[in-house]
ModelCIF file with pLDDT and N, C-alpha, C, O atoms, coordinates in Angstrom:
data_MODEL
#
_entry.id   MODEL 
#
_entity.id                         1 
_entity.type                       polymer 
_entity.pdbx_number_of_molecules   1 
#
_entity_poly.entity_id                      1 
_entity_poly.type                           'polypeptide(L)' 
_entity_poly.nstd_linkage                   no 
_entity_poly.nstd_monomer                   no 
_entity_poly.pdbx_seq_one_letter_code       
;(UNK)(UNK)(UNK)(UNK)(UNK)(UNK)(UNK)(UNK)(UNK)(UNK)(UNK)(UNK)(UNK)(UNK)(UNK)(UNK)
(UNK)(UNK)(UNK)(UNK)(UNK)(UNK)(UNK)(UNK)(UNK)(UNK)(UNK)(UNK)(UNK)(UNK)(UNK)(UNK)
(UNK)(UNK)(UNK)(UNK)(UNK)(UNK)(UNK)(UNK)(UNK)(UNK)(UNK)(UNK)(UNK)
;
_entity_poly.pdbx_seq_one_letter_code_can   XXXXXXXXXXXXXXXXXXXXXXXXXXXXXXXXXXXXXXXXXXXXX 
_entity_poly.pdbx_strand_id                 A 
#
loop_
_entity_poly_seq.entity_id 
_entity_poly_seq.num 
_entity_poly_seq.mon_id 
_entity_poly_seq.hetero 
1 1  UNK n 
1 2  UNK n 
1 3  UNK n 
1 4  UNK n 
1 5  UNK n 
1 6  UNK n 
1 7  UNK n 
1 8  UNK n 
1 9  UNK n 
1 10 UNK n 
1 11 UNK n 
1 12 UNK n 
1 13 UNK n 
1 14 UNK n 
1 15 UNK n 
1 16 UNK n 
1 17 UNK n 
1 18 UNK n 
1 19 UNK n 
1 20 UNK n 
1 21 UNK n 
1 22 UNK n 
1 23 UNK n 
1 24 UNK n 
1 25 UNK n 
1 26 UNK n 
1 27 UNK n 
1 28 UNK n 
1 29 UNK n 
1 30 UNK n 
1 31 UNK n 
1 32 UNK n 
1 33 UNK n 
1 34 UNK n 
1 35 UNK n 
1 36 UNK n 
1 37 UNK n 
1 38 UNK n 
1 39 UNK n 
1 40 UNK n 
1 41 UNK n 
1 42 UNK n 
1 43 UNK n 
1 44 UNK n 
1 45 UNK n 
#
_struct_asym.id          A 
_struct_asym.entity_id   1 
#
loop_
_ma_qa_metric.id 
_ma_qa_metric.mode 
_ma_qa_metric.name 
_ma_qa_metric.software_group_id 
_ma_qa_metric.type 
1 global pLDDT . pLDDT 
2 local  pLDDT . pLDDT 
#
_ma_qa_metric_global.metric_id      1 
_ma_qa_metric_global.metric_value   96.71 
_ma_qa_metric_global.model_id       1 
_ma_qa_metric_global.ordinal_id     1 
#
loop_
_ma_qa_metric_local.label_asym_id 
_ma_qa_metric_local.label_comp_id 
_ma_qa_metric_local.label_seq_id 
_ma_qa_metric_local.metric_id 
_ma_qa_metric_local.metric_value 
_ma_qa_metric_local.model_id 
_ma_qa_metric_local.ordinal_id 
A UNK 1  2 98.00 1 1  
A UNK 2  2 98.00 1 2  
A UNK 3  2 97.00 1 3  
A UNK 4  2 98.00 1 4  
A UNK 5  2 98.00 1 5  
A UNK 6  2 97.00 1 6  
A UNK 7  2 96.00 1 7  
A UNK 8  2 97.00 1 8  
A UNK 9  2 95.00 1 9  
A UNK 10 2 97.00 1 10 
A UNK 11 2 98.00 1 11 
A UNK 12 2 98.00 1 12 
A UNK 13 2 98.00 1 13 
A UNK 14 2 98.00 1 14 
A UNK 15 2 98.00 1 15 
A UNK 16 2 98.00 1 16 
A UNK 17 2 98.00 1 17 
A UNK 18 2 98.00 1 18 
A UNK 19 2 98.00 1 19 
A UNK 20 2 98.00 1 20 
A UNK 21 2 98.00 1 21 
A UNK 22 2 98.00 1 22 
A UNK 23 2 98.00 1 23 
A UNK 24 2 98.00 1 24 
A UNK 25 2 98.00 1 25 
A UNK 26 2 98.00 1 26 
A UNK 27 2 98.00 1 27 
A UNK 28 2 98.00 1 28 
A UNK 29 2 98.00 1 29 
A UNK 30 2 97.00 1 30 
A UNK 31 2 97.00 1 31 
A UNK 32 2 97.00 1 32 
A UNK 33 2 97.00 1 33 
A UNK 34 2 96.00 1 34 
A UNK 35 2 96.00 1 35 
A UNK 36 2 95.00 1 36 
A UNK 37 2 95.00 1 37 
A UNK 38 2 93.00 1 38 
A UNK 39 2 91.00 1 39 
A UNK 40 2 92.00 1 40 
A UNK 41 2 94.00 1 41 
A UNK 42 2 95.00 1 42 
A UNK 43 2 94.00 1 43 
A UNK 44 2 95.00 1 44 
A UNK 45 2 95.00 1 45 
#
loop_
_atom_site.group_PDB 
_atom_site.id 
_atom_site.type_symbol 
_atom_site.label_atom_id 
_atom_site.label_alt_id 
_atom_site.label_comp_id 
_atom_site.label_asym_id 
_atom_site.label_entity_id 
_atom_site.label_seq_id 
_atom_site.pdbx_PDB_ins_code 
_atom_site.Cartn_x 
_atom_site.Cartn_y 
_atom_site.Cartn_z 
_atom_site.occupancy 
_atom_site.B_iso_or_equiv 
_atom_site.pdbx_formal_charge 
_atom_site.auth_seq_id 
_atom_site.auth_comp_id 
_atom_site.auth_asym_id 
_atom_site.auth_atom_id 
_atom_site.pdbx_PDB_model_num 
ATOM 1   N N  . UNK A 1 1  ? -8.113  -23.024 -9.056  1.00 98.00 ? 1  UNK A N  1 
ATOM 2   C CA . UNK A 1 1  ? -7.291  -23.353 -7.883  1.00 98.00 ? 1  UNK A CA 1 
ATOM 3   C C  . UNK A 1 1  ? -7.511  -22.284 -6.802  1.00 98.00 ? 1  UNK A C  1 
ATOM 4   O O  . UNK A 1 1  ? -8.121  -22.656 -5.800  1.00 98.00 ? 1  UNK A O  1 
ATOM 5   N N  . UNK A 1 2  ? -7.108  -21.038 -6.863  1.00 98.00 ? 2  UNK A N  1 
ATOM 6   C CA . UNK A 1 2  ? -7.701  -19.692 -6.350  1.00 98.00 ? 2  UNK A CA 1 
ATOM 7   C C  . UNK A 1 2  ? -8.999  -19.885 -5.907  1.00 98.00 ? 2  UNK A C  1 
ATOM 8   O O  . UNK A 1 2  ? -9.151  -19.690 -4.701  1.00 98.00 ? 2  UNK A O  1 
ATOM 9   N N  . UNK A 1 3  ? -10.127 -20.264 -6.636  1.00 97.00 ? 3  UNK A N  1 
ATOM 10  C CA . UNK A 1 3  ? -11.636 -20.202 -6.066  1.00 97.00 ? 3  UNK A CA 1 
ATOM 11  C C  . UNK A 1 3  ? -11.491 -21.278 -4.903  1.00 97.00 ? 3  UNK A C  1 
ATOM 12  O O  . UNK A 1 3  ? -11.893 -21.042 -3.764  1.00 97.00 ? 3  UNK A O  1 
ATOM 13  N N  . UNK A 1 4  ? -10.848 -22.554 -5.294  1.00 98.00 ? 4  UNK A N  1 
ATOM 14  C CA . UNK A 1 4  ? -11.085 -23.744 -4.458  1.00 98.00 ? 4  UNK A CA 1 
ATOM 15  C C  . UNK A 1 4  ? -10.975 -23.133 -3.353  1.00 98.00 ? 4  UNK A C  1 
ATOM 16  O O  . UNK A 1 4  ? -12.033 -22.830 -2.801  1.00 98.00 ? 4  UNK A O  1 
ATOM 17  N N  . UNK A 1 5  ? -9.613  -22.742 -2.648  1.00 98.00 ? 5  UNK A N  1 
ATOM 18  C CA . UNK A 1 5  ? -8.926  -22.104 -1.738  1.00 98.00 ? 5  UNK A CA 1 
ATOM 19  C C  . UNK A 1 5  ? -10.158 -21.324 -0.501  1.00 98.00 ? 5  UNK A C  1 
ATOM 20  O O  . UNK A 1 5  ? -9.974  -21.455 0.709   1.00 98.00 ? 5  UNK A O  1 
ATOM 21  N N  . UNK A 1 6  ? -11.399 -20.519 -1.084  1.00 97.00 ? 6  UNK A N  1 
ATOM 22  C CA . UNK A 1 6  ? -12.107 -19.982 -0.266  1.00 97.00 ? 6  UNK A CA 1 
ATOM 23  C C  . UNK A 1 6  ? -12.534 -21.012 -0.251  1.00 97.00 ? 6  UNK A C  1 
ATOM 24  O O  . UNK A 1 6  ? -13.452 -20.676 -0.999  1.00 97.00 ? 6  UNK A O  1 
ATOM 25  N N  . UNK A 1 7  ? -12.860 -22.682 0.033   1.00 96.00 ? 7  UNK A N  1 
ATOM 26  C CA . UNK A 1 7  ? -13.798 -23.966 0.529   1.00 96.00 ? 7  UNK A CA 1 
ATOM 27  C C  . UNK A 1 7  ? -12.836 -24.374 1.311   1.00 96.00 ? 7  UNK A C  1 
ATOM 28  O O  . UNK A 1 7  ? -13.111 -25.532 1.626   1.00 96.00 ? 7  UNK A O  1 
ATOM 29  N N  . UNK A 1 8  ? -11.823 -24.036 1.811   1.00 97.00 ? 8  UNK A N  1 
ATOM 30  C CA . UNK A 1 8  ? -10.751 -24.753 2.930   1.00 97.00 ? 8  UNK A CA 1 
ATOM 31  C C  . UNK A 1 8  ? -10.868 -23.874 3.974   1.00 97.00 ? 8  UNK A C  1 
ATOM 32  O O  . UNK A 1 8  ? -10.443 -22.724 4.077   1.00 97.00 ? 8  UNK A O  1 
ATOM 33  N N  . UNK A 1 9  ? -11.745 -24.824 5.039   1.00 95.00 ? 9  UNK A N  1 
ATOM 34  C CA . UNK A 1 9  ? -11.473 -24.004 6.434   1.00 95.00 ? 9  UNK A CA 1 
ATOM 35  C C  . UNK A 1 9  ? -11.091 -24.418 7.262   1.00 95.00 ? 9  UNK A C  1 
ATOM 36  O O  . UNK A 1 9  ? -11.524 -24.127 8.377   1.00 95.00 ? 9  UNK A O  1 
ATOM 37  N N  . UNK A 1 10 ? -9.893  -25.473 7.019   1.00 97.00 ? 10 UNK A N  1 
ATOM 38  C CA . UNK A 1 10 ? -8.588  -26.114 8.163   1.00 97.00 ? 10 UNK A CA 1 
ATOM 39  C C  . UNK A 1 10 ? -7.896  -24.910 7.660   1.00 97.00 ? 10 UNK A C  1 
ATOM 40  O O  . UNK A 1 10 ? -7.835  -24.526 6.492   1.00 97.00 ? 10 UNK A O  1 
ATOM 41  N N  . UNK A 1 11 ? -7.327  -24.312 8.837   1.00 98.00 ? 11 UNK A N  1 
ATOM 42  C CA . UNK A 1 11 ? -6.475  -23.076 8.742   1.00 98.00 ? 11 UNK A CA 1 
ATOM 43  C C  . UNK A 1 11 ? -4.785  -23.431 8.000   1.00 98.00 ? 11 UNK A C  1 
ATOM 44  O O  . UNK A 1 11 ? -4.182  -22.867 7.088   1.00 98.00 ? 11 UNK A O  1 
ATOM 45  N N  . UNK A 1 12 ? -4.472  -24.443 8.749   1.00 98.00 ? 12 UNK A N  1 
ATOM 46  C CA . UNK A 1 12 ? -3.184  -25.550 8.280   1.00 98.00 ? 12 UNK A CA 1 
ATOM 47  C C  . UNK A 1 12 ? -3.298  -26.028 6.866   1.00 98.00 ? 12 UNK A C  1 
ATOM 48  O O  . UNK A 1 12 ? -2.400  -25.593 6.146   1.00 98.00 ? 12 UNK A O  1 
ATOM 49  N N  . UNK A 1 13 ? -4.163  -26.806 6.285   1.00 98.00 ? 13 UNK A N  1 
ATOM 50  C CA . UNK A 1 13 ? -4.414  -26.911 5.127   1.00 98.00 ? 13 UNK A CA 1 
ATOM 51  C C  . UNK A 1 13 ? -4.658  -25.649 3.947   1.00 98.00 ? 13 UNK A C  1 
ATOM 52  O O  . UNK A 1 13 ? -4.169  -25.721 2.819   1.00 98.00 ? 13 UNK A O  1 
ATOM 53  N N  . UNK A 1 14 ? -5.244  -24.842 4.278   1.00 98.00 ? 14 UNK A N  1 
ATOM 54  C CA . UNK A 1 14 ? -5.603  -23.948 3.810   1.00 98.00 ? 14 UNK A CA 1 
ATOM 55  C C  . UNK A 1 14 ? -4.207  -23.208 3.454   1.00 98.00 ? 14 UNK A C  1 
ATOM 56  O O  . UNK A 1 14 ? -4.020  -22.703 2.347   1.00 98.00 ? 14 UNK A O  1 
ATOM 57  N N  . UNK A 1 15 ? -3.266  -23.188 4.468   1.00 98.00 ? 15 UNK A N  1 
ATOM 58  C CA . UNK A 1 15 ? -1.519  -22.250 4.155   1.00 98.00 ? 15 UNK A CA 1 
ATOM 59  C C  . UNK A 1 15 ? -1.062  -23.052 3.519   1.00 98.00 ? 15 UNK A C  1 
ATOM 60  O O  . UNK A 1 15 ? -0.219  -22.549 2.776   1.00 98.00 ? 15 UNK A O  1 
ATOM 61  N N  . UNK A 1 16 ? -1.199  -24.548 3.333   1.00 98.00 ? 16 UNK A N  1 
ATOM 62  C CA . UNK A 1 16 ? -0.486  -25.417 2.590   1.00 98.00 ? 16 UNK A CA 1 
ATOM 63  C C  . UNK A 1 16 ? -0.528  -25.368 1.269   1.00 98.00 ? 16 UNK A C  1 
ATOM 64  O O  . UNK A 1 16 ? 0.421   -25.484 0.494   1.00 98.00 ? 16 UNK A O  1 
ATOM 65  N N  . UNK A 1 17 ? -1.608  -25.199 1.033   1.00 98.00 ? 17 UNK A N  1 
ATOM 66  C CA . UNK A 1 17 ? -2.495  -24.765 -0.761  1.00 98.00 ? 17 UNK A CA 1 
ATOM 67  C C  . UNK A 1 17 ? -2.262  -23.793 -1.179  1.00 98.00 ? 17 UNK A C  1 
ATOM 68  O O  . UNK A 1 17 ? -1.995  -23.658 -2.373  1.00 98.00 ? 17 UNK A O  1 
ATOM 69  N N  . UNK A 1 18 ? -2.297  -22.495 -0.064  1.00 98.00 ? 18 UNK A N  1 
ATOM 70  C CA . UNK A 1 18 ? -1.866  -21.228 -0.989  1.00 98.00 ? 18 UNK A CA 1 
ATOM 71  C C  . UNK A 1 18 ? -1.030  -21.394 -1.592  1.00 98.00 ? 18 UNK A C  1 
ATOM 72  O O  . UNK A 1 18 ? -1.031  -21.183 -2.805  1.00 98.00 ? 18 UNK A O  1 
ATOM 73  N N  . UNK A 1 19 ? 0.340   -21.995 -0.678  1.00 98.00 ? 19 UNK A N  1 
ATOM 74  C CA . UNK A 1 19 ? 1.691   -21.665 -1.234  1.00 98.00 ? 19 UNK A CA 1 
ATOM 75  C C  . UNK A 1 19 ? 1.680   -22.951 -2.380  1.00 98.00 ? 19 UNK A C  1 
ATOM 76  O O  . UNK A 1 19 ? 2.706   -23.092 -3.046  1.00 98.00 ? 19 UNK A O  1 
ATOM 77  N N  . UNK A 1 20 ? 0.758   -23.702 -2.566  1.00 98.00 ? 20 UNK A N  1 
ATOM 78  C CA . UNK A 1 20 ? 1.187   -24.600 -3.774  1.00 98.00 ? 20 UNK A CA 1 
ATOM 79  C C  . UNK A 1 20 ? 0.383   -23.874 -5.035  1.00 98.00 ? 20 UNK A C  1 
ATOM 80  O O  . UNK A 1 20 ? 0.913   -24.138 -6.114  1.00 98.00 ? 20 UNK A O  1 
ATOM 81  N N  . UNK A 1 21 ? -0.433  -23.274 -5.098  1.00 98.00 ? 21 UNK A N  1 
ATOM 82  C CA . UNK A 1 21 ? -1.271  -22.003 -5.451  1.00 98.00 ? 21 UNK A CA 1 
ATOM 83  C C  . UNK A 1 21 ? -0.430  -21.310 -6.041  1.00 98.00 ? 21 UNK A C  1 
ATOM 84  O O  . UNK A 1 21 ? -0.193  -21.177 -7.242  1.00 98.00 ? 21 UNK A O  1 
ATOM 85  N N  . UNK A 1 22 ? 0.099   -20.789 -4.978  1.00 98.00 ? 22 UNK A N  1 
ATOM 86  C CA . UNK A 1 22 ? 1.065   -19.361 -5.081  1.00 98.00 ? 22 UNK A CA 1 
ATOM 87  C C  . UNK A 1 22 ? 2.258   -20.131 -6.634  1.00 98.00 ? 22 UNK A C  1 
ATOM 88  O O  . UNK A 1 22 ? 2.557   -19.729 -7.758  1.00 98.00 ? 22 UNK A O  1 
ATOM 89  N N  . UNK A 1 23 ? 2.573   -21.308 -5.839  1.00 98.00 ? 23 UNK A N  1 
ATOM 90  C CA . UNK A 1 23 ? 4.003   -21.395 -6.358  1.00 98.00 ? 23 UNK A CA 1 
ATOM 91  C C  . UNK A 1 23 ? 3.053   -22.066 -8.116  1.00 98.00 ? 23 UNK A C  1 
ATOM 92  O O  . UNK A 1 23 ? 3.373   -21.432 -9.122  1.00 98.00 ? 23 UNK A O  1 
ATOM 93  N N  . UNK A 1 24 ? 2.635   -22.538 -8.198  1.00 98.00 ? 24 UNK A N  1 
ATOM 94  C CA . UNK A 1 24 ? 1.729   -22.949 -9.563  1.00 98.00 ? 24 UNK A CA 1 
ATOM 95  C C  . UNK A 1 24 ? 1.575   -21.692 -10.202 1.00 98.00 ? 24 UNK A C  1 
ATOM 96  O O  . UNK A 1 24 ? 2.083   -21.632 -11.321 1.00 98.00 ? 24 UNK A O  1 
ATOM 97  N N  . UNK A 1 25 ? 1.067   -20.775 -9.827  1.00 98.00 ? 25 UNK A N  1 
ATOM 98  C CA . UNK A 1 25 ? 0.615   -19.690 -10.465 1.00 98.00 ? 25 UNK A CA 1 
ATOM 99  C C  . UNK A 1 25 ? 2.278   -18.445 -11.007 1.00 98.00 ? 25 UNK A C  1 
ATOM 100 O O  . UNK A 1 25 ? 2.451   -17.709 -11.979 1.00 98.00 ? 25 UNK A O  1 
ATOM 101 N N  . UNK A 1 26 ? 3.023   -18.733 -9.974  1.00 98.00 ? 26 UNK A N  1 
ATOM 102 C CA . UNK A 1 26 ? 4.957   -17.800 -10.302 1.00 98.00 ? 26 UNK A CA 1 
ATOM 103 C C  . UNK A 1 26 ? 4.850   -18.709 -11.384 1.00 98.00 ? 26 UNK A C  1 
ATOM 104 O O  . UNK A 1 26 ? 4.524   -18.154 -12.433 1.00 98.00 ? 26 UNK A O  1 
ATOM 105 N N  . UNK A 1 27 ? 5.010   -19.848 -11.451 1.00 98.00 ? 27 UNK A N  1 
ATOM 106 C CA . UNK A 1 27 ? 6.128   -20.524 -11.829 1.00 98.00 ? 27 UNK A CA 1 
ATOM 107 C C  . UNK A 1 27 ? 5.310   -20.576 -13.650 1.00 98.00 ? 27 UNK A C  1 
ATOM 108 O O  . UNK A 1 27 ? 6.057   -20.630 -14.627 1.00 98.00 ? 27 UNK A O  1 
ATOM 109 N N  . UNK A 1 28 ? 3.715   -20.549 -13.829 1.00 98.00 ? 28 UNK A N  1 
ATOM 110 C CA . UNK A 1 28 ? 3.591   -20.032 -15.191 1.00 98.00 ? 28 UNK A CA 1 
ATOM 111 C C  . UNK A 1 28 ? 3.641   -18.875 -15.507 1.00 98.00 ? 28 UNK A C  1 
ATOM 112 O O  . UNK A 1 28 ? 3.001   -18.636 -16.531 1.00 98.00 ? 28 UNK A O  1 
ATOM 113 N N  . UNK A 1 29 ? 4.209   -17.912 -14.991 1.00 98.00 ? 29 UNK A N  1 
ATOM 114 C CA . UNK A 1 29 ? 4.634   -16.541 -15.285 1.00 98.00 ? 29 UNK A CA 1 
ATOM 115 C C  . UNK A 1 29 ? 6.116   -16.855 -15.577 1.00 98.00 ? 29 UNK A C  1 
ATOM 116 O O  . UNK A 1 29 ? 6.547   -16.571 -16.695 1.00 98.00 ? 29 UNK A O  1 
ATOM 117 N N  . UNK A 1 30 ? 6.895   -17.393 -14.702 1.00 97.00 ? 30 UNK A N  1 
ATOM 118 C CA . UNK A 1 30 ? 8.132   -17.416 -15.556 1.00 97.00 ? 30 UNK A CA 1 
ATOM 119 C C  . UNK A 1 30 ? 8.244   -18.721 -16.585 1.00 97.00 ? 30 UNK A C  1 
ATOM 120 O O  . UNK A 1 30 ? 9.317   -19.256 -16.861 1.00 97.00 ? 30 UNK A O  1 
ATOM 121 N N  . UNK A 1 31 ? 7.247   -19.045 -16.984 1.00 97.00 ? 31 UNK A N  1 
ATOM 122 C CA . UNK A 1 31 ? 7.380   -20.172 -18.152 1.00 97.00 ? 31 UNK A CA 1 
ATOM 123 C C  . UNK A 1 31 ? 7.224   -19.792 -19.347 1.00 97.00 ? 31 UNK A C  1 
ATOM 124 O O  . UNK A 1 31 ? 7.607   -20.308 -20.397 1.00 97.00 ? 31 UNK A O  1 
ATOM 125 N N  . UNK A 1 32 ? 6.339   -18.378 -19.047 1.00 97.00 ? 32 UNK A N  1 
ATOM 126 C CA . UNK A 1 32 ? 5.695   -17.529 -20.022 1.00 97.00 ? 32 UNK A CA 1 
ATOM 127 C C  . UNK A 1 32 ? 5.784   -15.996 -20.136 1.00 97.00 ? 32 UNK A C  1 
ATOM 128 O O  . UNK A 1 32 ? 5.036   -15.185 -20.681 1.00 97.00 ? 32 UNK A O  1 
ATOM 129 N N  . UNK A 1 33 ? 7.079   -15.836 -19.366 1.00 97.00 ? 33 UNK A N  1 
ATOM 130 C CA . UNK A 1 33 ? 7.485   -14.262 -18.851 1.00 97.00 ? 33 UNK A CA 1 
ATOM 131 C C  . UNK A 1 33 ? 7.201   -13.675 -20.206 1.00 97.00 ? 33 UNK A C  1 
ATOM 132 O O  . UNK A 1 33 ? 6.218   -12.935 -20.249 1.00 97.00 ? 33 UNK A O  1 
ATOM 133 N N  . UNK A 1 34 ? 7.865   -13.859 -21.311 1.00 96.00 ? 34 UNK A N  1 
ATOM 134 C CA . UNK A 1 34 ? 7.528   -13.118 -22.905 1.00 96.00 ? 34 UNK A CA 1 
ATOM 135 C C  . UNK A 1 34 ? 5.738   -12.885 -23.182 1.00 96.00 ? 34 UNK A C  1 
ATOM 136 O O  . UNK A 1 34 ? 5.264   -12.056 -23.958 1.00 96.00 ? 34 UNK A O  1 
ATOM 137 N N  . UNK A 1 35 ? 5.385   -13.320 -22.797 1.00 96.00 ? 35 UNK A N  1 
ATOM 138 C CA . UNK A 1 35 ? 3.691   -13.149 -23.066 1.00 96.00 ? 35 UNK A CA 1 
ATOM 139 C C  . UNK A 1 35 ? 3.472   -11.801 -22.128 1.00 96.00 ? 35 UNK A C  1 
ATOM 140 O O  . UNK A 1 35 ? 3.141   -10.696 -22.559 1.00 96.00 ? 35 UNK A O  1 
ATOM 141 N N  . UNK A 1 36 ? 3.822   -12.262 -20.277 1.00 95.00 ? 36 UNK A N  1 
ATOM 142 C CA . UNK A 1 36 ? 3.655   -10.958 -19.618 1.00 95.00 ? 36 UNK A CA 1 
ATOM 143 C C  . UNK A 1 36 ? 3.855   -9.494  -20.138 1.00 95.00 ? 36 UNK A C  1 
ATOM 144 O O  . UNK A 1 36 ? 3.147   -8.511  -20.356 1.00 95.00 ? 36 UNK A O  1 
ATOM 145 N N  . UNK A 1 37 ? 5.237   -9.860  -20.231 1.00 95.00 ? 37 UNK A N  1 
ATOM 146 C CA . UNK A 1 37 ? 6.539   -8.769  -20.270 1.00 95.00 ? 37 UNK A CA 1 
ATOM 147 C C  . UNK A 1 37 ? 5.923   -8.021  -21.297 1.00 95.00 ? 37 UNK A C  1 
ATOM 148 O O  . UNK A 1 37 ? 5.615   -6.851  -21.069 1.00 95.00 ? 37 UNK A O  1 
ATOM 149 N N  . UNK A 1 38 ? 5.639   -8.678  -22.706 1.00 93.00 ? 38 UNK A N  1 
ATOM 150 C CA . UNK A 1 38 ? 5.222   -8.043  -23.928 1.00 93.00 ? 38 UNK A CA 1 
ATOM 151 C C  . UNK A 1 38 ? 3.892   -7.089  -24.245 1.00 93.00 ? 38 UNK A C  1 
ATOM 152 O O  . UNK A 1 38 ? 3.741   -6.114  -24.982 1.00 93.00 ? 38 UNK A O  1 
ATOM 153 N N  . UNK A 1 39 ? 2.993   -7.816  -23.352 1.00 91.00 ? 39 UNK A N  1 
ATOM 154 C CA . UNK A 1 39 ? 1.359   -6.833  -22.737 1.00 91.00 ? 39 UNK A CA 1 
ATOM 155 C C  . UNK A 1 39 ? 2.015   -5.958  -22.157 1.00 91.00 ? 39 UNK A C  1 
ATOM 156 O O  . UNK A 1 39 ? 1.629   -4.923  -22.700 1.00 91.00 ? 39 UNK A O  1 
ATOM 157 N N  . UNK A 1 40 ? 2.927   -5.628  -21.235 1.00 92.00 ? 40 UNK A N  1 
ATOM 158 C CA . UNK A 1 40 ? 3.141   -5.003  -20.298 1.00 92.00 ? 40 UNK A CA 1 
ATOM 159 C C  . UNK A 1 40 ? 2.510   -5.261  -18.950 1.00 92.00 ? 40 UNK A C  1 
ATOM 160 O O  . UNK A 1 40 ? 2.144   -4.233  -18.381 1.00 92.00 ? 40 UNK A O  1 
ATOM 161 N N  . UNK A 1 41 ? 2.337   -6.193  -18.421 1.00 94.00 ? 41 UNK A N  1 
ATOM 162 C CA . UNK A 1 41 ? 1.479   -6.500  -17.475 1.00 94.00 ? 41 UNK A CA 1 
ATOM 163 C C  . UNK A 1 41 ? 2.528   -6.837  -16.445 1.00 94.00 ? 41 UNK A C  1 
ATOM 164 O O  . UNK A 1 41 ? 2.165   -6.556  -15.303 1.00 94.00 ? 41 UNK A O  1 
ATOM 165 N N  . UNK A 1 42 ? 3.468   -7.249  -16.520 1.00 95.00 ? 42 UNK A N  1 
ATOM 166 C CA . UNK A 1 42 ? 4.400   -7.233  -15.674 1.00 95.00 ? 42 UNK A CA 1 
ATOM 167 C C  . UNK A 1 42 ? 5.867   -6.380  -16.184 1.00 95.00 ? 42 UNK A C  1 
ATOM 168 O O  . UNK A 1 42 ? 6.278   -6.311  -17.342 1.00 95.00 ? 42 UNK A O  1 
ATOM 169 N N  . UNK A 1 43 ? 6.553   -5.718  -14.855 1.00 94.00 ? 43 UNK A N  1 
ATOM 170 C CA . UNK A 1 43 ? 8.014   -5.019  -15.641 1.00 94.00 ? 43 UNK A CA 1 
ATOM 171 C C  . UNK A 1 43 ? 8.962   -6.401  -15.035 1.00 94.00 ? 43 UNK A C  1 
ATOM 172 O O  . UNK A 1 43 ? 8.695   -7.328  -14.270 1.00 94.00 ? 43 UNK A O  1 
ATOM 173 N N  . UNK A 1 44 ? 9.885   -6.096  -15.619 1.00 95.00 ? 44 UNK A N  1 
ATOM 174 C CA . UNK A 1 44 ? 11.320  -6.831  -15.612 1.00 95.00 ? 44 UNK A CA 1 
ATOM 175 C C  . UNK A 1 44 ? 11.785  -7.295  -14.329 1.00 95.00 ? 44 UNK A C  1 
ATOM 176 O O  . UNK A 1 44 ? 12.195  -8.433  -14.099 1.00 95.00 ? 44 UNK A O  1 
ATOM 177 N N  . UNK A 1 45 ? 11.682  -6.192  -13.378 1.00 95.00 ? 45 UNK A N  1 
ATOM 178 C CA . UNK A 1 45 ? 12.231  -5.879  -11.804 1.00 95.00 ? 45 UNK A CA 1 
ATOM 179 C C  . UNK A 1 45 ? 11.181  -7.322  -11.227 1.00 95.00 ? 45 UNK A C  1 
ATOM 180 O O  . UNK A 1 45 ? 11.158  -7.631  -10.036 1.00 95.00 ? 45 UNK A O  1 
#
């Protein structure tokens, strides 16, 4: 999803994707916060 993102060069489209990007990519971190948290790869805060 990330790689796609550098092939969008409508500037408008391109902000539209990050943030669906963005929000795809939070939202399996908190689906899976115990996996992070436990590597230590992310803190709590």
């Amino acid at each position: 999803f990330t790689d796609k993102l550098g092939e969008i060069g409508d500037t408008a489209v391109h902000s539209v994707l990050s943030a669906l990007a963005l929000l795809y990519a939070l939202q399996g971190i908190t689906q899976n916060s115990g996996d992070f948290l436990q590597a230590g790869l992310l803190s709590v805060p």
